[in-house]
Protein backbone atom coordinates (compact mmCIF):
# COMPACT_ATOMS: atom_id res chain seq x y z
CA UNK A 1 -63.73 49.05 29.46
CA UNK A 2 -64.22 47.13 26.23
CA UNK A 3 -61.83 49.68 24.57
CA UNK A 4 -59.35 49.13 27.37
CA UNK A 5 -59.20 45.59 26.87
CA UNK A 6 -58.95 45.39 23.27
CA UNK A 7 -55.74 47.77 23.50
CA UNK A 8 -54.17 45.37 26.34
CA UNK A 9 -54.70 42.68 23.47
CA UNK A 10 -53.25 44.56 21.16
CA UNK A 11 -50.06 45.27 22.93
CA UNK A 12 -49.25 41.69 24.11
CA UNK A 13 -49.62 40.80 20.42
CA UNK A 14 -46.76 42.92 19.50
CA UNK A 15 -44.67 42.37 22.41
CA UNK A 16 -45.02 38.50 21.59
CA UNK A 17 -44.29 39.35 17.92
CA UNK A 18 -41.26 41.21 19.04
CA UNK A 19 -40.17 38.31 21.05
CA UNK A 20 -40.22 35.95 18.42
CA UNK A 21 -36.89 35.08 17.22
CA UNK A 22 -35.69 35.89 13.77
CA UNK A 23 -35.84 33.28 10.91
CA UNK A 24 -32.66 30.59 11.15
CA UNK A 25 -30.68 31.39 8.53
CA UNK A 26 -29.01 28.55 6.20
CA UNK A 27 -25.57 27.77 8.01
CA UNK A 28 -23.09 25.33 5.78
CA UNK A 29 -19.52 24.79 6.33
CA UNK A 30 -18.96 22.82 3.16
CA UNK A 31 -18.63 24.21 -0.06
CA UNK A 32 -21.31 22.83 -2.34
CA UNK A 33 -20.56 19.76 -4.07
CA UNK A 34 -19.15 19.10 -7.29
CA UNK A 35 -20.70 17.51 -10.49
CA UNK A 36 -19.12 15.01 -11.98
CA UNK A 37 -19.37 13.64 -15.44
CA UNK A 38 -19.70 10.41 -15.36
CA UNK A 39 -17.46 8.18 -17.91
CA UNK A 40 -18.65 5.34 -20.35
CA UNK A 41 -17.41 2.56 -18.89
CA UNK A 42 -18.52 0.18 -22.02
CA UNK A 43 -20.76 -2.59 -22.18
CA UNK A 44 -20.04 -5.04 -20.03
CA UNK A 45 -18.28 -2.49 -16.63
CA UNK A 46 -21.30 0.21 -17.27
CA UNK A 47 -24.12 -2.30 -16.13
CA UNK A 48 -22.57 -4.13 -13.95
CA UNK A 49 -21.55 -0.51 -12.06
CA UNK A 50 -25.32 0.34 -12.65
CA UNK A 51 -26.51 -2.23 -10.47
CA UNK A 52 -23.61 -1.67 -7.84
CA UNK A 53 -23.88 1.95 -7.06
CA UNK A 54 -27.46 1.61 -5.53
CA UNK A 55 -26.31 -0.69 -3.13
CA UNK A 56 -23.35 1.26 -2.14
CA UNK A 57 -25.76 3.89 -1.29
CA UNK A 58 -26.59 1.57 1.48
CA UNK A 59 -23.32 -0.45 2.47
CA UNK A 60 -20.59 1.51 0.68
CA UNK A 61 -18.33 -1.80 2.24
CA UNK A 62 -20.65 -4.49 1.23
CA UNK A 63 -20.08 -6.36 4.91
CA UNK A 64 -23.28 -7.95 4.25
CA UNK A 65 -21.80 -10.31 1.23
CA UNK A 66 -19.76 -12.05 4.13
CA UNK A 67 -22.33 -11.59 7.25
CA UNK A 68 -23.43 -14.97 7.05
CA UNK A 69 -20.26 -16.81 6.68
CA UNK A 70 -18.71 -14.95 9.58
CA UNK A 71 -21.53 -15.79 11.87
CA UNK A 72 -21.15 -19.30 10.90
CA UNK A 73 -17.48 -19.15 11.49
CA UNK A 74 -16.46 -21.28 14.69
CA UNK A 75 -13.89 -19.62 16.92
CA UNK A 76 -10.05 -20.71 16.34
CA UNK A 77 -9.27 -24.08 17.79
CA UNK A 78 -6.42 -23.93 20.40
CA UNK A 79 -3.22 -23.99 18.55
CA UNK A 80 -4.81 -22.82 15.19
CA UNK A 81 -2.92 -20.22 13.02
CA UNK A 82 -5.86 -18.65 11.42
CA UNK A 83 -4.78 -16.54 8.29
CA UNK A 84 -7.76 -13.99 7.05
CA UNK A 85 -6.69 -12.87 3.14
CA UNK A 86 -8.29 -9.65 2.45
CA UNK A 87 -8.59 -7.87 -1.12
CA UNK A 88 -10.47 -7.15 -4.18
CA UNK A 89 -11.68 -9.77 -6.90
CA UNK A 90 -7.32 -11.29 -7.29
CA UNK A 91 -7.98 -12.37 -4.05
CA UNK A 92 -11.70 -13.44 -4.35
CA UNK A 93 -10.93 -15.49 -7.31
CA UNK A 94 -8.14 -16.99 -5.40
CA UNK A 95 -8.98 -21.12 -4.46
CA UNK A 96 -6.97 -20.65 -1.10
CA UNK A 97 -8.06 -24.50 -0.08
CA UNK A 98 -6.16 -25.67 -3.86
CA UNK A 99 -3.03 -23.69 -3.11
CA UNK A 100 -2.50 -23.85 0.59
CA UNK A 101 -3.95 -27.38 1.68
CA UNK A 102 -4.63 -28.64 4.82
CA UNK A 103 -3.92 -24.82 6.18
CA UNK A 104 -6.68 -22.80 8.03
CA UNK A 105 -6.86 -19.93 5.49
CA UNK A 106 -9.85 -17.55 5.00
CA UNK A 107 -10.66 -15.93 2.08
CA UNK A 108 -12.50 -12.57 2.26
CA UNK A 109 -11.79 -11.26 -1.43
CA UNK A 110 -14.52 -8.93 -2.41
CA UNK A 111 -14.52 -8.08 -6.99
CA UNK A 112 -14.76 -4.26 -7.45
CA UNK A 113 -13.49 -2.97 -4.18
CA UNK A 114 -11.43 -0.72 -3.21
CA UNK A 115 -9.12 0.47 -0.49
CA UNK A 116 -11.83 2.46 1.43
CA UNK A 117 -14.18 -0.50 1.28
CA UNK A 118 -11.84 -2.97 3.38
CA UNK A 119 -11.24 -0.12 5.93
CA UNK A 120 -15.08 -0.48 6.77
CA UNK A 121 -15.04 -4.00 6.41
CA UNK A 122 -11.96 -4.77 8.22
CA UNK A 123 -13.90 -5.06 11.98
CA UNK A 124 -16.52 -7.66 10.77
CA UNK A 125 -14.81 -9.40 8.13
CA UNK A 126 -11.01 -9.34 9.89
CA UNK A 127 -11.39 -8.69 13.10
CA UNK A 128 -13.81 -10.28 14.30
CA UNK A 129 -12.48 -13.60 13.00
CA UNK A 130 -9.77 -13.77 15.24
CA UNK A 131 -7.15 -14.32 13.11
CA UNK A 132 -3.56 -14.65 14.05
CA UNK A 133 -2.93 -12.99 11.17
CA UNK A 134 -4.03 -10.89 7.49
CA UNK A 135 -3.01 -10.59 3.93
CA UNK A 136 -4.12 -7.52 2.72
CA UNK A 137 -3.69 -7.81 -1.21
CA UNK A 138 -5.16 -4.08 -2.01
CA UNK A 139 -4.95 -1.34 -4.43
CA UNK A 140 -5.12 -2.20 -7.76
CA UNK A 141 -8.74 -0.76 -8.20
CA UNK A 142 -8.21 2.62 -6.67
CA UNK A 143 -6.13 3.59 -9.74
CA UNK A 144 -8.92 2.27 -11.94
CA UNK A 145 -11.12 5.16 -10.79
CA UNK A 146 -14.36 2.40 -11.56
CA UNK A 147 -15.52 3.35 -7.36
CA UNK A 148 -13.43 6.01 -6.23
CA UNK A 149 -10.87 8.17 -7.65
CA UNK A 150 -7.40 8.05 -5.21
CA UNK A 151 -4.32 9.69 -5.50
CA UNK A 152 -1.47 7.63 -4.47
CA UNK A 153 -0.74 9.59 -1.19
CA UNK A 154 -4.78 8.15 0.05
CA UNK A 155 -3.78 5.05 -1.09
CA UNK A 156 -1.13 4.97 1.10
CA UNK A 157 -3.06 6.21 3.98
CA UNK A 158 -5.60 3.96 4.01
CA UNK A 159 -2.92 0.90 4.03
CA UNK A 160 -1.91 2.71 6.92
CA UNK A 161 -5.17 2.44 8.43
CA UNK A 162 -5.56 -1.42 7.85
CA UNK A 163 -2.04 -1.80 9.38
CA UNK A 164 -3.06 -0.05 12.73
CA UNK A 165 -6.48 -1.75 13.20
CA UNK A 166 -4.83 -5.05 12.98
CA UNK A 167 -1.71 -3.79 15.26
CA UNK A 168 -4.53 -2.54 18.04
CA UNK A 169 -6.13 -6.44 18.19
CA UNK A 170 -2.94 -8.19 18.11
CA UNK A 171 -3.04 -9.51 14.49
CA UNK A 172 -0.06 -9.63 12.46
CA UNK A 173 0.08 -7.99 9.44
CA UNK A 174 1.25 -9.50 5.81
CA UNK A 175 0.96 -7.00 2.55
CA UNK A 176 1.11 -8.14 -0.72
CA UNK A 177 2.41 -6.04 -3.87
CA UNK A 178 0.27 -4.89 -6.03
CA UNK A 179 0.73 -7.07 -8.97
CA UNK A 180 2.02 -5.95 -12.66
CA UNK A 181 -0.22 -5.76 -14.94
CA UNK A 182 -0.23 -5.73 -19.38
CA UNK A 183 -2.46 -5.11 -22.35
CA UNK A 184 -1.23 -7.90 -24.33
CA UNK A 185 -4.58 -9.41 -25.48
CA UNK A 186 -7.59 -7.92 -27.46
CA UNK A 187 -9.43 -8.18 -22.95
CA UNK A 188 -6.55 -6.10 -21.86
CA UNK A 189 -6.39 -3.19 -24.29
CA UNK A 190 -7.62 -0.87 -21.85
CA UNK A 191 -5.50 -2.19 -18.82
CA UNK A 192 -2.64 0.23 -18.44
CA UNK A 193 -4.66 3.58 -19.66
CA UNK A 194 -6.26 3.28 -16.28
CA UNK A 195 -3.48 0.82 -14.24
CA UNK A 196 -0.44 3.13 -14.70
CA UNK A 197 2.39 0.43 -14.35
CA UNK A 198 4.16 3.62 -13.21
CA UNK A 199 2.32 4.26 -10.50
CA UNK A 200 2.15 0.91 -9.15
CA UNK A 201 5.98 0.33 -8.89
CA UNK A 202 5.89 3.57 -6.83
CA UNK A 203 3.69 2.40 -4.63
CA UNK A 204 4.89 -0.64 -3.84
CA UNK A 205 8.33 0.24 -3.25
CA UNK A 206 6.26 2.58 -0.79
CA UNK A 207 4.73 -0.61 0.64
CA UNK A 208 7.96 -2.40 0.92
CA UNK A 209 9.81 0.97 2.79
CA UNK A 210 6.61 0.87 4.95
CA UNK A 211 6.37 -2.97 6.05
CA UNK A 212 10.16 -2.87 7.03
CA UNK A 213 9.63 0.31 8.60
CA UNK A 214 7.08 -1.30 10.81
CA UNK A 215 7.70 -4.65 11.14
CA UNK A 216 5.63 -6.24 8.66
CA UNK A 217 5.87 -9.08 6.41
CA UNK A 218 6.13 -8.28 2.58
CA UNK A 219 4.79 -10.58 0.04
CA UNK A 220 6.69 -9.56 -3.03
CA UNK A 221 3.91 -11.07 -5.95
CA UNK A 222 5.10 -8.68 -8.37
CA UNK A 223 8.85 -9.61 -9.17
CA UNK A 224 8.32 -13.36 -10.08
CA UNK A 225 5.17 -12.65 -12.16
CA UNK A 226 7.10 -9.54 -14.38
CA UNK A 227 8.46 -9.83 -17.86
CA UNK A 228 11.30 -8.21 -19.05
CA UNK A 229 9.59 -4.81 -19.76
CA UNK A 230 8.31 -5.29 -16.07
CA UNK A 231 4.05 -6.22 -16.71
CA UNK A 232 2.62 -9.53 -15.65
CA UNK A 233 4.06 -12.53 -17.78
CA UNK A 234 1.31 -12.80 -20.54
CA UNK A 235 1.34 -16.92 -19.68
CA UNK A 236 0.11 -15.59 -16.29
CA UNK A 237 -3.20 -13.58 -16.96
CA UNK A 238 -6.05 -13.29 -20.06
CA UNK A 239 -7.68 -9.99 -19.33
CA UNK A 240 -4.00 -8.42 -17.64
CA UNK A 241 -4.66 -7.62 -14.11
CA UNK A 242 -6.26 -11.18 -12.68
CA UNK A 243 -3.80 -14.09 -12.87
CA UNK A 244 -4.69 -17.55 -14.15
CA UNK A 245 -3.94 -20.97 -11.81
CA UNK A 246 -0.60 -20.53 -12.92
CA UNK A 247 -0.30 -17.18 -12.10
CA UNK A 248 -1.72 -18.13 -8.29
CA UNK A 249 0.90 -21.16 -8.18
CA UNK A 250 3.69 -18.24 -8.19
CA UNK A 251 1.79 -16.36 -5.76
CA UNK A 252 1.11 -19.49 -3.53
CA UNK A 253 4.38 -19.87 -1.91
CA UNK A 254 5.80 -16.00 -1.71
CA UNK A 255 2.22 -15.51 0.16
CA UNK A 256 3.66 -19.00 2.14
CA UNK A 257 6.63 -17.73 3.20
CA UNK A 258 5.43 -13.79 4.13
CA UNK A 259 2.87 -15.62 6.46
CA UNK A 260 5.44 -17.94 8.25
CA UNK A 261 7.65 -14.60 8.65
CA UNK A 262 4.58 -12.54 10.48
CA UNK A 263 4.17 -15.73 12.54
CA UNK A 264 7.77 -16.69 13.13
CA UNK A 265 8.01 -16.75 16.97
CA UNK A 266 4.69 -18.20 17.49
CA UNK A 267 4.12 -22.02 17.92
């Protein structure tokens, strides 16, 4: 009997063994990822990106640098044309109360960022503001490669992107050109290795093509801030790509007029 019941044991092991499924293999649809060398990006850019890059591990959009002042941000007053300007650090720099008095104007300027940034902050820091309208002054730093590498066709699409969040919630859209830039100073020597002038005219005759395709108001910053071999005025900027107050002054009333197009038929 003993014997008997040590063979019964011994078969329900195996059939349970036999019923046991087969290790998982590893499944991946991606190809593995690349390495990428990084680049020396000097003594002042290589620290500064050093601290950055651990936070954008967290909040690759940084929508926390604005949380605050958006939750302290009233609702639009009946009547108010609310203007959100979106961008990098031209627009963060820019003293919206000096140039456009009196007007309700937003800044949301962010130094650093690029296109792909404002597409995830564009809910909380747009958006959500209620604005009857947005400049979106963006580019410039995508063909810098300091974040993110983008060829000009992404560049393009994520424009695109901006322009139909802000068409689904009713906001009218304003672009600005990307501005010219120069390497006239000892700052700027550097500038148009990694700002091809080149590719910035192309894309913002792309820009322009794409605003009247759709509608859109087109602030034209570039023309009246170009010299003669078509980069930014060197009375206009130190380092090449971020104007000075008299650089802004230009940009002041193109920006002026671009808005009161978008918001034409409203009162």
């Amino acid at each position: 009997m003993r014997d008997r019941v040590a063979a019964l044991t011994f078969l329900a092991g195996v059939s349970t063994l036999h019923a046991l499924p087969a290790a998982a293999q590893h499944y991946q649809s991606s190809p593995e990822r690349r390495t990428v060398a990084e680049k020396d990006w000097g003594e002042w850019l290589g620290p500064f990106r050093a601290k950055l890059v651990p936070s954008l591990m967290e909040d690759f959009g940084e929508r926390y640098l604005y949380a605050s002042a958006n939750a302290a941000l009233p609702a639009p007053r009946p009547g108010e044309r609310r203007v959100v300007f979106l961008g990098d650090s031209i627009t963060d720099r820019w003293n919206l109360a000096a140039s456009f008095p009196g007007r309700r104007y937003i800044n949301r300027g962010i130094g650093s960022q690029v296109t792909a940034q404002m597409i995830l902050r564009f809910h909380q820091d747009v958006i959500a503001l209620k604005p009857s309208a947005v400049v979106v002054l963006a580019g410039i730093n995508d063909l810098q490669g300091f974040l993110q590498h983008e060829t000009t066709e992404q560049i393009e699409a994520n424009w695109e992107t901006m322009a139909d969040l802000a068409d689904a919630h009713g906001i009218r859209m304003v672009f600005g050109a990307l501005l010219p830039v120069n390497d006239y100073t000892p700052a700027a020597k550097d500038v148009l290795k990694e700002r091809d002038p080149v590719r910035i005219r192309a894309l913002n005759a792309w820009l322009r093509a794409f605003c009247k395709r759709r509608g859109y108001a087109f602030a034209d910053y570039f023309t009246p801030l170009a010299d003669e071999r078509g980069l930014m005025a060197a009375r206009f900027t130190q380092d090449g790509v971020h104007p000075l107050d008299d650089g802004y002054a230009v940009m002041a009333p193109v920006a002026q007029r671009a808005i009161d197009q978008a918001l034409g038929d409203e009162k």
